[in-house]
Structures are given as structure tokens and as C-alpha cells.
C-alpha atoms as a PDB file:
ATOM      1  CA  UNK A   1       0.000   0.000   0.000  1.00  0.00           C
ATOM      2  CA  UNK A   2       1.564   3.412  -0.612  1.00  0.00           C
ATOM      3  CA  UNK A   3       2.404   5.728   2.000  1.00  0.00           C
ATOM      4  CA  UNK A   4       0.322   8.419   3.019  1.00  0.00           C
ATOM      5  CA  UNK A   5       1.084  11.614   2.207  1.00  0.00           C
ATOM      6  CA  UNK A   6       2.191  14.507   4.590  1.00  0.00           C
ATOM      7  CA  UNK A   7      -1.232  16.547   5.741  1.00  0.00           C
ATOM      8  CA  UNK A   8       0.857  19.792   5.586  1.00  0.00           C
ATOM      9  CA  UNK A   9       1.818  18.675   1.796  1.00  0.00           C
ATOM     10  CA  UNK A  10      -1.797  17.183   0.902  1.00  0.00           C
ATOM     11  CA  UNK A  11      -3.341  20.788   1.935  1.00  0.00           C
ATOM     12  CA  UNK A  12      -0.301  22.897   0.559  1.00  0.00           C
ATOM     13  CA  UNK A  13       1.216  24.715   3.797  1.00  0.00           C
ATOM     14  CA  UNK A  14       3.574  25.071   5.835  1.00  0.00           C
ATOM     15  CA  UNK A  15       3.243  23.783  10.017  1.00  0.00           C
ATOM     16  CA  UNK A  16       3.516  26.660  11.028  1.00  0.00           C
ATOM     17  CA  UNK A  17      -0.010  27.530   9.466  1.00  0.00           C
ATOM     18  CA  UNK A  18      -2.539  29.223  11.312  1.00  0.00           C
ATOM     19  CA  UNK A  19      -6.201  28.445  11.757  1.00  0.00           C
ATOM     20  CA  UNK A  20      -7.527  30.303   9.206  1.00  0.00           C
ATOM     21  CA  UNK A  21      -4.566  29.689   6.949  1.00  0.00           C
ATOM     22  CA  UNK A  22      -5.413  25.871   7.028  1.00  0.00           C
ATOM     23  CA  UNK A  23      -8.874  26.693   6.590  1.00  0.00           C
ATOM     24  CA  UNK A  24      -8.465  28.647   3.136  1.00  0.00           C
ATOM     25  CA  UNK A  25      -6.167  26.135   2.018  1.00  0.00           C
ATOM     26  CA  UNK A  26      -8.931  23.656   2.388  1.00  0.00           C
ATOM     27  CA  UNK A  27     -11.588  25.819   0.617  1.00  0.00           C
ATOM     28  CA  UNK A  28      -9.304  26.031  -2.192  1.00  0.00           C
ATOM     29  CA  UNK A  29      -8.095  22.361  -2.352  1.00  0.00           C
ATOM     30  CA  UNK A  30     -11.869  21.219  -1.967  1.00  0.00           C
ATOM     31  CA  UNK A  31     -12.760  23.435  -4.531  1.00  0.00           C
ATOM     32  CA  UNK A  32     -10.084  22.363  -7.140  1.00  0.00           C
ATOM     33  CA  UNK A  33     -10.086  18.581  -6.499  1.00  0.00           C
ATOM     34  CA  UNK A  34     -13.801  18.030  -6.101  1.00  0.00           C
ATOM     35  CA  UNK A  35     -15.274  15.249  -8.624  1.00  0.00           C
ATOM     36  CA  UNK A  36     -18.230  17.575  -9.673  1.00  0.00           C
ATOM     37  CA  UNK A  37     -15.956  20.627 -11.376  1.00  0.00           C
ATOM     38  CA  UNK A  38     -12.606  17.723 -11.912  1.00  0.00           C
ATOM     39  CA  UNK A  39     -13.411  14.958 -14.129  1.00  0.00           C
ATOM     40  CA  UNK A  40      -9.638  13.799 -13.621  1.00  0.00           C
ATOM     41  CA  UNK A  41      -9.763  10.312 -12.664  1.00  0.00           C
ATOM     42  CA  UNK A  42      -7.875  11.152  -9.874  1.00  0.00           C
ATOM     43  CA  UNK A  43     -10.465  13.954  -8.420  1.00  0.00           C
ATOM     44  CA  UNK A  44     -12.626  11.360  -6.110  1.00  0.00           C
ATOM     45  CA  UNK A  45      -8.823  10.436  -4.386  1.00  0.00           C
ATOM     46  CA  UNK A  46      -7.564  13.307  -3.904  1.00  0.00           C
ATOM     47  CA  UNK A  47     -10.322  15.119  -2.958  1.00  0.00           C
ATOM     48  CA  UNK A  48     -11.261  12.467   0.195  1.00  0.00           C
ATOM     49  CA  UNK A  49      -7.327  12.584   0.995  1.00  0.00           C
ATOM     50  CA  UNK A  50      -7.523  16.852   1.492  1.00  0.00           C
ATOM     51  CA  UNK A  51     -10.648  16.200   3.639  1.00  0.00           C
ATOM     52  CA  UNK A  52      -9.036  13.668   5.721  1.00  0.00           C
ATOM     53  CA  UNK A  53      -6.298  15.902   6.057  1.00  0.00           C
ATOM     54  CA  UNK A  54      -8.235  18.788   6.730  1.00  0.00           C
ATOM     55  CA  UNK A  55     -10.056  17.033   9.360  1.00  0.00           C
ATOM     56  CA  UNK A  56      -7.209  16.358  11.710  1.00  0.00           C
ATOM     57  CA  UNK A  57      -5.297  19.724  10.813  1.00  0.00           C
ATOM     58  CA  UNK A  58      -8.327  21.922  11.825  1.00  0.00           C
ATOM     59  CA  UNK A  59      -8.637  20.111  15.425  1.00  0.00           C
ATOM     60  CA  UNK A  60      -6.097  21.451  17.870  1.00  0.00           C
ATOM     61  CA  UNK A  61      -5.641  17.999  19.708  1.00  0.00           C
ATOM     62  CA  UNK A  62      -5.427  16.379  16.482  1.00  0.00           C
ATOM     63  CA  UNK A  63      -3.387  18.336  14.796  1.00  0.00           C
ATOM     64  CA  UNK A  64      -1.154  18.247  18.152  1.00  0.00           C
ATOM     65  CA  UNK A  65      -0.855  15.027  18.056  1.00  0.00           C
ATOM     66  CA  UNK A  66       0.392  14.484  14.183  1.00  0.00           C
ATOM     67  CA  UNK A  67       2.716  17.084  14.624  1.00  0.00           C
ATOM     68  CA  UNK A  68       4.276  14.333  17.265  1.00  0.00           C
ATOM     69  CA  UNK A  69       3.707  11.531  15.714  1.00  0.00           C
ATOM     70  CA  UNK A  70       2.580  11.668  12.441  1.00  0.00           C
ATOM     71  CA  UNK A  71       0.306   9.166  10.772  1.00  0.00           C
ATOM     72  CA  UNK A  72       0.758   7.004  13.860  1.00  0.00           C
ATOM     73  CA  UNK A  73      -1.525   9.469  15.879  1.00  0.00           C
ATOM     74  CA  UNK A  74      -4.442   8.586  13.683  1.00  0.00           C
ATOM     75  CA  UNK A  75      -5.472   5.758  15.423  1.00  0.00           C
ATOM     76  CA  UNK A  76      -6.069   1.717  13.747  1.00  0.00           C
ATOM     77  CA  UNK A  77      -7.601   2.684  10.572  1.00  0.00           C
ATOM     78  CA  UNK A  78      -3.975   4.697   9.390  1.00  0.00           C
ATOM     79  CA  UNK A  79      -5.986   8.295   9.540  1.00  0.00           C
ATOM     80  CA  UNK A  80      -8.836   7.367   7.373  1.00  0.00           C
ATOM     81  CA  UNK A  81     -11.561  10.133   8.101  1.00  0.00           C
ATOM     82  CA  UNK A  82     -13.901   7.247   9.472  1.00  0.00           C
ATOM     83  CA  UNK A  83     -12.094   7.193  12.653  1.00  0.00           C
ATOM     84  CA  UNK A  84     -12.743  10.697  13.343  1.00  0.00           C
ATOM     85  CA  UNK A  85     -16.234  11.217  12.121  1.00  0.00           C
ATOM     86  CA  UNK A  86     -17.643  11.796  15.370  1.00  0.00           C
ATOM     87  CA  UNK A  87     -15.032  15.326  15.790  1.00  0.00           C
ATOM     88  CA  UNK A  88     -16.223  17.792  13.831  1.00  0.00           C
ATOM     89  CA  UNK A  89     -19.674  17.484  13.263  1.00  0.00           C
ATOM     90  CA  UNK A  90     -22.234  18.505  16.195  1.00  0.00           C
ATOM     91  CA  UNK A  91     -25.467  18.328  16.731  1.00  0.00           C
ATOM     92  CA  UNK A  92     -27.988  20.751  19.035  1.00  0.00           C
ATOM     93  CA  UNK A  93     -31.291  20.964  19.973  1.00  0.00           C
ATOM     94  CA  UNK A  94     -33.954  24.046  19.944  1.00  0.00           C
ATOM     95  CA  UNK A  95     -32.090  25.937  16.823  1.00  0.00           C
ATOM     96  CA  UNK A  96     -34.224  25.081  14.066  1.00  0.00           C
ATOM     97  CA  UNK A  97     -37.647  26.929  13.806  1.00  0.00           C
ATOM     98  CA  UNK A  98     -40.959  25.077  14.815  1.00  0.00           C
ATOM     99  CA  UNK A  99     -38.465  23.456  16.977  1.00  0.00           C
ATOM    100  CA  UNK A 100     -36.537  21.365  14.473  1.00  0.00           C
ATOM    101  CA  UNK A 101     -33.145  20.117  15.551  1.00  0.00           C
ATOM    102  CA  UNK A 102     -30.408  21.724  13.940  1.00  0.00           C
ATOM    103  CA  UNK A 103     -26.759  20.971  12.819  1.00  0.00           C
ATOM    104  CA  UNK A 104     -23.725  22.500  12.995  1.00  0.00           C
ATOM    105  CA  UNK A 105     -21.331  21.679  10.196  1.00  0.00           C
ATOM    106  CA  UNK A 106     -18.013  23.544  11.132  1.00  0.00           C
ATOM    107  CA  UNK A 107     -16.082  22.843   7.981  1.00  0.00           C
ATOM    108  CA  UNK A 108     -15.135  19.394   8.384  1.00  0.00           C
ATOM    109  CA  UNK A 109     -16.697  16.873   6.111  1.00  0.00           C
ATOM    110  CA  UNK A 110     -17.718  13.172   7.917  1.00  0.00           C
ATOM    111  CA  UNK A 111     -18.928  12.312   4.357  1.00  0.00           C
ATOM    112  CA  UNK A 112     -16.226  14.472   1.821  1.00  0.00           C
ATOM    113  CA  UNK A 113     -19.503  15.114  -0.986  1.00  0.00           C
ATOM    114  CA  UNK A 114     -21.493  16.997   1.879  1.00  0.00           C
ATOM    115  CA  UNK A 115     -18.751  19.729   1.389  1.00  0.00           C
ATOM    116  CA  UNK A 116     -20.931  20.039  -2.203  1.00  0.00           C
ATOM    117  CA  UNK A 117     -23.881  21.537  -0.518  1.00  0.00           C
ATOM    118  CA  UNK A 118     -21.658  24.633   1.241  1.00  0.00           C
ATOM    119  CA  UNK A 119     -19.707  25.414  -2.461  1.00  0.00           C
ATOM    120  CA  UNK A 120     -22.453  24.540  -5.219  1.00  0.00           C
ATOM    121  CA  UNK A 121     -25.100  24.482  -3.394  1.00  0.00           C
ATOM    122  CA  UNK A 122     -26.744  21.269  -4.567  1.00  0.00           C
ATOM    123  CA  UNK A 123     -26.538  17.005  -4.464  1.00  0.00           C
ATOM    124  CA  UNK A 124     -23.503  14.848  -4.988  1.00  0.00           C
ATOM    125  CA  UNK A 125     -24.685  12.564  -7.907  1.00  0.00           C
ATOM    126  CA  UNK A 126     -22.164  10.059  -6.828  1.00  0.00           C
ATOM    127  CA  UNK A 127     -23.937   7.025  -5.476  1.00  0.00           C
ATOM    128  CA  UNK A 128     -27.770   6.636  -6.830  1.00  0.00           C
ATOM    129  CA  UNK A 129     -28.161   5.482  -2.854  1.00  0.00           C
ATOM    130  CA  UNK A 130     -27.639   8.988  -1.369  1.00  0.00           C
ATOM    131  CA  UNK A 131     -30.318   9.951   0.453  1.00  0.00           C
ATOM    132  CA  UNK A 132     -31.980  13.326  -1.315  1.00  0.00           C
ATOM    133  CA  UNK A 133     -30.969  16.779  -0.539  1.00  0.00           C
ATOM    134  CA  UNK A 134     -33.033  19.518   1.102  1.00  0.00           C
ATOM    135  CA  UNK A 135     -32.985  23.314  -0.331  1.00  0.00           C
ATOM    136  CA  UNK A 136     -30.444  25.069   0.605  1.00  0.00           C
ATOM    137  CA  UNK A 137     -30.387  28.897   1.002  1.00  0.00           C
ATOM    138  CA  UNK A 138     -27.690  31.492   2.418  1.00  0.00           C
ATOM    139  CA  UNK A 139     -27.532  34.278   5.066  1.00  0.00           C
ATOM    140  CA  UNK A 140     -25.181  36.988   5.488  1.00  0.00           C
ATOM    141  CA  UNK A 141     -24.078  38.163   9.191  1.00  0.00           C
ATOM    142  CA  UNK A 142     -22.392  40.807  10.239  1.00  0.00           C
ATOM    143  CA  UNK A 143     -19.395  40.007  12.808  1.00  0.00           C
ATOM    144  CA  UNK A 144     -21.653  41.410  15.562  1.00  0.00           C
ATOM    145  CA  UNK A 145     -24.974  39.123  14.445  1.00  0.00           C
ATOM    146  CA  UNK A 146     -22.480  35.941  13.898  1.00  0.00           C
ATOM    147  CA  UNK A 147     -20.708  36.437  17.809  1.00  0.00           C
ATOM    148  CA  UNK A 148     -23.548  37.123  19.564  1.00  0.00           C
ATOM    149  CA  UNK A 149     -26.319  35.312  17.619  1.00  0.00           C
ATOM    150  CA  UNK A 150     -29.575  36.916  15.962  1.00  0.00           C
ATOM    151  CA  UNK A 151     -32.946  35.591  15.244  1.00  0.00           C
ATOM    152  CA  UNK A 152     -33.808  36.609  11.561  1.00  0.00           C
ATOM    153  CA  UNK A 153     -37.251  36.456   9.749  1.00  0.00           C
ATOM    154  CA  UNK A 154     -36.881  35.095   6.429  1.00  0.00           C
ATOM    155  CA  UNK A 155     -38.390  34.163   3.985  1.00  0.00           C
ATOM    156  CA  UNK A 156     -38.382  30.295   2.965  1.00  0.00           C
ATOM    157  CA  UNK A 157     -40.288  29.217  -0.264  1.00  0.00           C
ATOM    158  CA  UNK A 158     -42.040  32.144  -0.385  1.00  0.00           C
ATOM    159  CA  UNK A 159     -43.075  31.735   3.477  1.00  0.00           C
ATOM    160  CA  UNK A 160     -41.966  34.074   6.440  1.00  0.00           C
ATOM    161  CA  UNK A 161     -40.342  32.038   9.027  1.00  0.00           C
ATOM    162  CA  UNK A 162     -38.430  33.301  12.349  1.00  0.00           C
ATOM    163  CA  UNK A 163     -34.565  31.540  12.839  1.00  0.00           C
ATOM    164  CA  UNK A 164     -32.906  31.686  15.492  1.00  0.00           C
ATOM    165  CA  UNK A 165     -28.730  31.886  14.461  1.00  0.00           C
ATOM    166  CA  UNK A 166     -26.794  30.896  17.724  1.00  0.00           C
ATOM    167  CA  UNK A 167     -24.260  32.817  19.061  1.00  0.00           C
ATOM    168  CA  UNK A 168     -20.659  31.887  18.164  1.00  0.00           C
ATOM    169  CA  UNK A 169     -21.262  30.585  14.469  1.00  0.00           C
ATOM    170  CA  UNK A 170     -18.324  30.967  12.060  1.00  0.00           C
ATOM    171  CA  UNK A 171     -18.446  32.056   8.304  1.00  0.00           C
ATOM    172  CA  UNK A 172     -18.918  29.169   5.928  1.00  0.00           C
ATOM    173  CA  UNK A 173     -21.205  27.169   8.822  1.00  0.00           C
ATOM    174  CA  UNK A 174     -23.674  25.080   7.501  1.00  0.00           C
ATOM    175  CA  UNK A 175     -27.262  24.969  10.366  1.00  0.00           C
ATOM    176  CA  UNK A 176     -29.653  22.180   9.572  1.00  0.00           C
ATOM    177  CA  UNK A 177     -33.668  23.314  10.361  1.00  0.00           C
ATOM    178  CA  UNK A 178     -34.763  20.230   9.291  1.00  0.00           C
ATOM    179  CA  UNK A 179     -36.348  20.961   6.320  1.00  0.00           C
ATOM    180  CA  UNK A 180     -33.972  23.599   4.530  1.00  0.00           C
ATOM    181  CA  UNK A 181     -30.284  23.767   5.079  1.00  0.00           C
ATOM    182  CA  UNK A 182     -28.808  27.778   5.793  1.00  0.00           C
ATOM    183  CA  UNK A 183     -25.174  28.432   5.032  1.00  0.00           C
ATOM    184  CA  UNK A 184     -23.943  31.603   6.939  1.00  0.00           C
ATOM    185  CA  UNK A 185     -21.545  34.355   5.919  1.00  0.00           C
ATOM    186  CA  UNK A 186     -19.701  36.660   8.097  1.00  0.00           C
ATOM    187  CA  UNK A 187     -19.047  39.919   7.030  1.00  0.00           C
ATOM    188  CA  UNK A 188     -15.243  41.006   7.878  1.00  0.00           C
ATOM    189  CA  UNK A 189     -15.568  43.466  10.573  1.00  0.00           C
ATOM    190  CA  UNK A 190     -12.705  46.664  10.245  1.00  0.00           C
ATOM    191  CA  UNK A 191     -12.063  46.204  14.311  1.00  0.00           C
ATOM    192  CA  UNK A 192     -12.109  42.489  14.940  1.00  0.00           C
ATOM    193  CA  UNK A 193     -10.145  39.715  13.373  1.00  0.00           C
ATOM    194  CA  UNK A 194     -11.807  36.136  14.265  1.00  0.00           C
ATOM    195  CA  UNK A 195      -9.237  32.785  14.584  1.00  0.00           C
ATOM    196  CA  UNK A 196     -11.529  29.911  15.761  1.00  0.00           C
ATOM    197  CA  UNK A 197     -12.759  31.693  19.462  1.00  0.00           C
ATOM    198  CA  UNK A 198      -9.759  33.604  19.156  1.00  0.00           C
ATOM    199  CA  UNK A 199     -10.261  37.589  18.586  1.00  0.00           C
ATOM    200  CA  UNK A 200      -7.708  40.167  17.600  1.00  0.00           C
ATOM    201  CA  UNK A 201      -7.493  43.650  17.277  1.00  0.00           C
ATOM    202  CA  UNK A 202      -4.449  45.904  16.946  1.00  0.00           C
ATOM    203  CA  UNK A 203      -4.322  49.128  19.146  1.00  0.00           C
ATOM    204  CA  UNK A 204      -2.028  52.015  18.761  1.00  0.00           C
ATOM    205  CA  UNK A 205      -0.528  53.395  21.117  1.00  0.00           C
ATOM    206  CA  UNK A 206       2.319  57.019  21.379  1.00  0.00           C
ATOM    207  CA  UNK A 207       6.021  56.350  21.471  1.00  0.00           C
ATOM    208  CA  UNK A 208       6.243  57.831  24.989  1.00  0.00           C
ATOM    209  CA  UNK A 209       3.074  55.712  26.103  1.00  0.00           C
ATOM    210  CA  UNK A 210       5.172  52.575  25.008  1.00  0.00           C
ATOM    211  CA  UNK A 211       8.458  53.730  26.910  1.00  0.00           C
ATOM    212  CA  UNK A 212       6.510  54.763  29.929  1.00  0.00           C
ATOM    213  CA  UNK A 213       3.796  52.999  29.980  1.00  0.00           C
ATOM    214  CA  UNK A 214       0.084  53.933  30.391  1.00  0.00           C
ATOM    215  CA  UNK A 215      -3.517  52.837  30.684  1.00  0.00           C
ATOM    216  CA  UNK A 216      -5.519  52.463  27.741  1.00  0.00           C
ATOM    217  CA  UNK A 217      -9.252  51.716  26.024  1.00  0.00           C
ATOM    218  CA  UNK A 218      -9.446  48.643  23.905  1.00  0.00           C
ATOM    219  CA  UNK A 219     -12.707  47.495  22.372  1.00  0.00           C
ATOM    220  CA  UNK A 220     -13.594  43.724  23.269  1.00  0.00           C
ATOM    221  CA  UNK A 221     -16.902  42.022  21.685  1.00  0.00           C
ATOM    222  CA  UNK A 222     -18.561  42.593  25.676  1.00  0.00           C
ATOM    223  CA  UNK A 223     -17.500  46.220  25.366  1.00  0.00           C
ATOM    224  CA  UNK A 224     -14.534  48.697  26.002  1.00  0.00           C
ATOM    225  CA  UNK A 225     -12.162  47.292  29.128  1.00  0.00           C
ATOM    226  CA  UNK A 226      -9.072  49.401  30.092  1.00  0.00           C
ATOM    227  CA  UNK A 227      -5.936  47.635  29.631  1.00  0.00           C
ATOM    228  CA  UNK A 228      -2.535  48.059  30.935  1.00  0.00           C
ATOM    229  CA  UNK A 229       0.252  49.104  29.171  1.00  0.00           C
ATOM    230  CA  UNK A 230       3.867  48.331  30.624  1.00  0.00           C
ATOM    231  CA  UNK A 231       6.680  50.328  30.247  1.00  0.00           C
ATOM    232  CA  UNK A 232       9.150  49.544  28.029  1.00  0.00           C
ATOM    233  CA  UNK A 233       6.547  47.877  25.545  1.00  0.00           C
ATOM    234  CA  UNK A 234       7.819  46.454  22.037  1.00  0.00           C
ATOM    235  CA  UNK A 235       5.842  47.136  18.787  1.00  0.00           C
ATOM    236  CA  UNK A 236       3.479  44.598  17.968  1.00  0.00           C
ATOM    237  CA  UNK A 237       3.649  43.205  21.399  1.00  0.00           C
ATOM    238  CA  UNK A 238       0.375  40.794  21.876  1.00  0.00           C
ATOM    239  CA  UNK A 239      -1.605  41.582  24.978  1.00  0.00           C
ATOM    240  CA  UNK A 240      -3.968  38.712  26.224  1.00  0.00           C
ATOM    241  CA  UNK A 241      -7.058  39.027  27.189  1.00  0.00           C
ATOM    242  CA  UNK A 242      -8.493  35.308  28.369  1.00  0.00           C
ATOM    243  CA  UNK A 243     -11.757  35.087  28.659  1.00  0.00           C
ATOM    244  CA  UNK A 244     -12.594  37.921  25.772  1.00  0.00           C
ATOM    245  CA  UNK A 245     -13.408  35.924  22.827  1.00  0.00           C
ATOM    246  CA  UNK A 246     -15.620  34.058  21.273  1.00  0.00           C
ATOM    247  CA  UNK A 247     -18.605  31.395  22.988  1.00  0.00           C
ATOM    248  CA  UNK A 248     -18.050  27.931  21.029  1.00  0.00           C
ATOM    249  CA  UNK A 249     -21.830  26.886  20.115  1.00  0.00           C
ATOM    250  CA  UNK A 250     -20.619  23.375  21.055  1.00  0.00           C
ATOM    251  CA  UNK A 251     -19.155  23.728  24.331  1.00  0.00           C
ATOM    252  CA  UNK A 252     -19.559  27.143  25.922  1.00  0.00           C
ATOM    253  CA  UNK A 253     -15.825  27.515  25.814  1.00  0.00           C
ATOM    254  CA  UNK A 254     -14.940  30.888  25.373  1.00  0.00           C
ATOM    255  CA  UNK A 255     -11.544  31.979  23.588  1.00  0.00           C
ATOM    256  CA  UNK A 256      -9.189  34.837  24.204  1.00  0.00           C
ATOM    257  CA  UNK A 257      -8.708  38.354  22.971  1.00  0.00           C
ATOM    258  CA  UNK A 258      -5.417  38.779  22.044  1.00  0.00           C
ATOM    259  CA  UNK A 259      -4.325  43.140  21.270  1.00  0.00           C
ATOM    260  CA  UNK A 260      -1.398  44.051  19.133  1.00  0.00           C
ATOM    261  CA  UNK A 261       0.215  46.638  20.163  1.00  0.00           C
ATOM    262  CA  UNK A 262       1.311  48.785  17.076  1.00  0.00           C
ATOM    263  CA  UNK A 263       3.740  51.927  18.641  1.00  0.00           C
ATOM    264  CA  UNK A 264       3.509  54.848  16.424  1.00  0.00           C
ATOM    265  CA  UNK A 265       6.552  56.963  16.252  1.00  0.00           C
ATOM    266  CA  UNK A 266       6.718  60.779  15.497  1.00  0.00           C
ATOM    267  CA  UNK A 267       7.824  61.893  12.383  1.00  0.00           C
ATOM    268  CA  UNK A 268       8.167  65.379  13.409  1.00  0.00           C
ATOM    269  CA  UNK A 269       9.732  66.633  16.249  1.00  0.00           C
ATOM    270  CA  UNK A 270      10.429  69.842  17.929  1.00  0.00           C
ATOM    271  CA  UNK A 271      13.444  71.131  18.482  1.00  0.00           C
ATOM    272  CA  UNK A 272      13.246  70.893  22.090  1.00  0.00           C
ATOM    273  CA  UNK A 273      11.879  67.305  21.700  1.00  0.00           C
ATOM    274  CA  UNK A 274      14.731  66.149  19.551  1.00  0.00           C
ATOM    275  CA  UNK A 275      17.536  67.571  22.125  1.00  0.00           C
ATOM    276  CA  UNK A 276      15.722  65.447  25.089  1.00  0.00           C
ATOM    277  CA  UNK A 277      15.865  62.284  23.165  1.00  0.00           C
ATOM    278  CA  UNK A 278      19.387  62.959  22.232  1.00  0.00           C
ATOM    279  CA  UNK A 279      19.972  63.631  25.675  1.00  0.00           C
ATOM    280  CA  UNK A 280      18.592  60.024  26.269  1.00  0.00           C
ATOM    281  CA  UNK A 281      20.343  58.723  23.721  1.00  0.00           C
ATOM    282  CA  UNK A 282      23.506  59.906  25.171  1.00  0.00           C
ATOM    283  CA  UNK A 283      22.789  59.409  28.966  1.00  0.00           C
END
């Protein structure tokens, strides 16, 4: 049997690859190798392999454990996505309207032609035993509406119908209602940059503030918090905020807020100005 190929390789990144790096990798990979826009007769293969390897790379523990010890860490079946097809798909109650059940889909793929429904928007034709497809319609969010959920009234088949979006949801998530599948898009925000639960924002701050440090304002997504600025800070030092970020819809498990600090240094001095710092310089 031939050896499987590095995850890193298969998706087309380096390790050092962060969460939404490996994610957009995916997108693209999925989108490339998948059997409905490839007719390669390799497309089926390759597209299952950059599932599988998106489905361990995209889980922290997972991806943890490869990084150790490589195809080893996948468990009996040699990393085939069957032995992880209880990670990344959840399931929770009281989301749907009428009170259907609803699904979370969080961009890994138990069965690799589901990921068909989130980029075409219709049924894999591969296998005349697949069950049939429900309508499938789209929402857009703004960062806000996506972190915080938002119920919505929509309009489904030509019927208004209340959703309820829970909080937490990430662009590109798939929620079953039970009759009708919604795929959600997140707006980028100009404040807030979203990793996983992971928020960051950059904050500047004045050259002297940095040297002497200083209490500032930084917006969080629960409001404005004053943080603490320590003397002799670097540029692009990252602050942590635990606690800050985002509510999985899963767990509860909240992320962090992490601030980079961005110094700004004067371009123009005075002449008095200048002599103190040379005085600095020279003391």
C-alpha cells in the first residue's frame, strides 16, 4: 500500500499555518479537487485525501498530536476520516424553527460530498443510494450578528419564518432546520479579526506611552475594558485578554482576545523634543 502523504503537503502549507490559513487552504483544495468541477480520474482520491487531512489539521488535539507523531496518531484505521467522524460534526437541539433540531457543520466533512452543498449548493450525484438533498439557502451576518447570535425572519419558499442563528457561528457554517439547510456568511468586521474563538485587534498606542507605559481603552466584543500598558513595551507586542473571545456553540468555551500593540513613532519633532531624546540617547 503506498504511503500516506504529509497533511501539511496534501493541503499545501507550511506547520507553522494558522487556523484560518489551514482553513483557506482547504476551501481552495476542496474546490479544485472536487469530482463535480474535476473529471480527472484522480479527483474522487484526492479530494477524500484533502478532507481527511483537513479534518485532523483543523482540530487542535489532532493536529497536536500528528505534529508528534505523524500518521501514527491517527489511530487503527492509518488516519482514514472514518475514525474521526464523530469530531467535527455537532449536533444541538432548539435551533431550528418550529423546533426542528439543527446541525452545525463547522467545515469538516464526515462524508467528503457533503462539502458540495456549502460550495455549489446542490446534491452529490455520486452514489444513486444517497439519500436526497433539502434546499439550501444562504444568510449573510455581520461580525456582531455571527458572535452574539440573531434571530432573523426570512423568507423560505415564499413563506416568512423566524430563525434563530446561535451565538458563536463561524463564516462558511452550515445549520440544519430540518427541512432547509442555511449556510452563513460573516461579514469582515474593520475592528475584529476572528481565529476559531480567538479575537484580535491591533491598538495604537504614542512612542512615549510605550516607553513609559500607560492605561488604555481597547474594544472587546462585551464592550470597552481598560488595559494596561507596561513600560518599556515592544511594537506589535500581543496583549492577552483570556476570557474575551468568542462562545463555542458546542461547548460554551470561550476563547481569548489577544491586542497588538502597534507603537507609532513621530515623524516630526520639535526642536526641544529632539535635544531630550538625544539627551537620552547619550545618557
Amino acid at each position: 500500500m503506498a504511503a500516506k502523504k504529509d497533511y501539511y503537503e496534501v493541503l499545501g502549507i507550511k506547520k507553522e499555518a494558522s487556523g484560518a490559513e489551514i482553513k483557506a487552504a482547504y476551501r481552495k483544495q476542496a474546490l479544485q479537487w472536487h469530482p463535480d468541477k474535476n473529471r480527472s480520474p484522480e479527483a474522487e482520491a484526492k479530494f477524500k485525501e484533502v478532507n481527511e487531512a483537513y479534518e485532523i489539521l483543523s482540530n487542535k488535539d489532532k493536529k497536536a498530536a500528528y505534529d508528534q507523531f505523524g500518521h501514527a496518531a491517527t489511530g487503527p484505521f492509518g488516519g482514514q476520516t472514518r475514525s474521526y467522524q464523530q469530531g467535527p460534526s455537532y449536533t444541538y437541539s432548539s435551533y431550528g424553527g418550529d423546533g426542528a433540531e439543527a446541525g452545525f457543520d463547522f467545515g469538516g466533512f464526515s462524508d467528503p460530498f457533503d462539502i458540495f452543498a456549502q460550495f455549489f449548493g446542490g446534491a452529490s450525484p455520486f452514489g444513486s443510494g444517497r439519500a436526497s438533498r433539502k434546499p439550501r439557502y444562504g444568510i449573510s451576518l455581520s461580525f456582531t450578528e455571527a458572535v452574539k447570535g440573531i434571530e432573523k425572519e426570512v423568507n423560505i419558499e415564499g413563506k416568512k419564518r423566524k430563525i434563530k442563528i446561535p451565538p458563536g457561528v463561524d463564516d462558511s457554517t452550515i445549520i440544519n432546520f430540518g427541512d432547509f439547510y442555511l449556510t452563513v456568511d460573516v461579514r469582515p468586521d474593520p475592528t475584529f479579526k476572528r481565529d476559531d474563538l480567538d479575537v484580535y485587534v491591533d491598538k495604537e498606542i504614542s512612542f512615549s506611552q510605550a516607553v513609559l507605559g500607560s492605561v488604555i481603552e481597547v474594544p472587546t466584543i462585551g464592550g470597552r475594558v481598560n488595559l494596561k500598558i507596561r513600560p518599556g513595551t515592544q511594537p506589535d507586542t500581543l496583549v492577552r485578554l483570556r476570557d474575551k473571545g468568542i462562545s463555542s456553540p458546542r461547548t460554551g468555551r470561550k476563547g481569548d482576545q489577544y491586542v497588538r500593540i502597534k507603537v507609532l513613532v513621530p515623524t516630526k519633532l520639535s526642536r526641544k523634543q529632539k535635544e531630550i531624546l538625544e539627551d537620552f540617547e547619550n545618557s
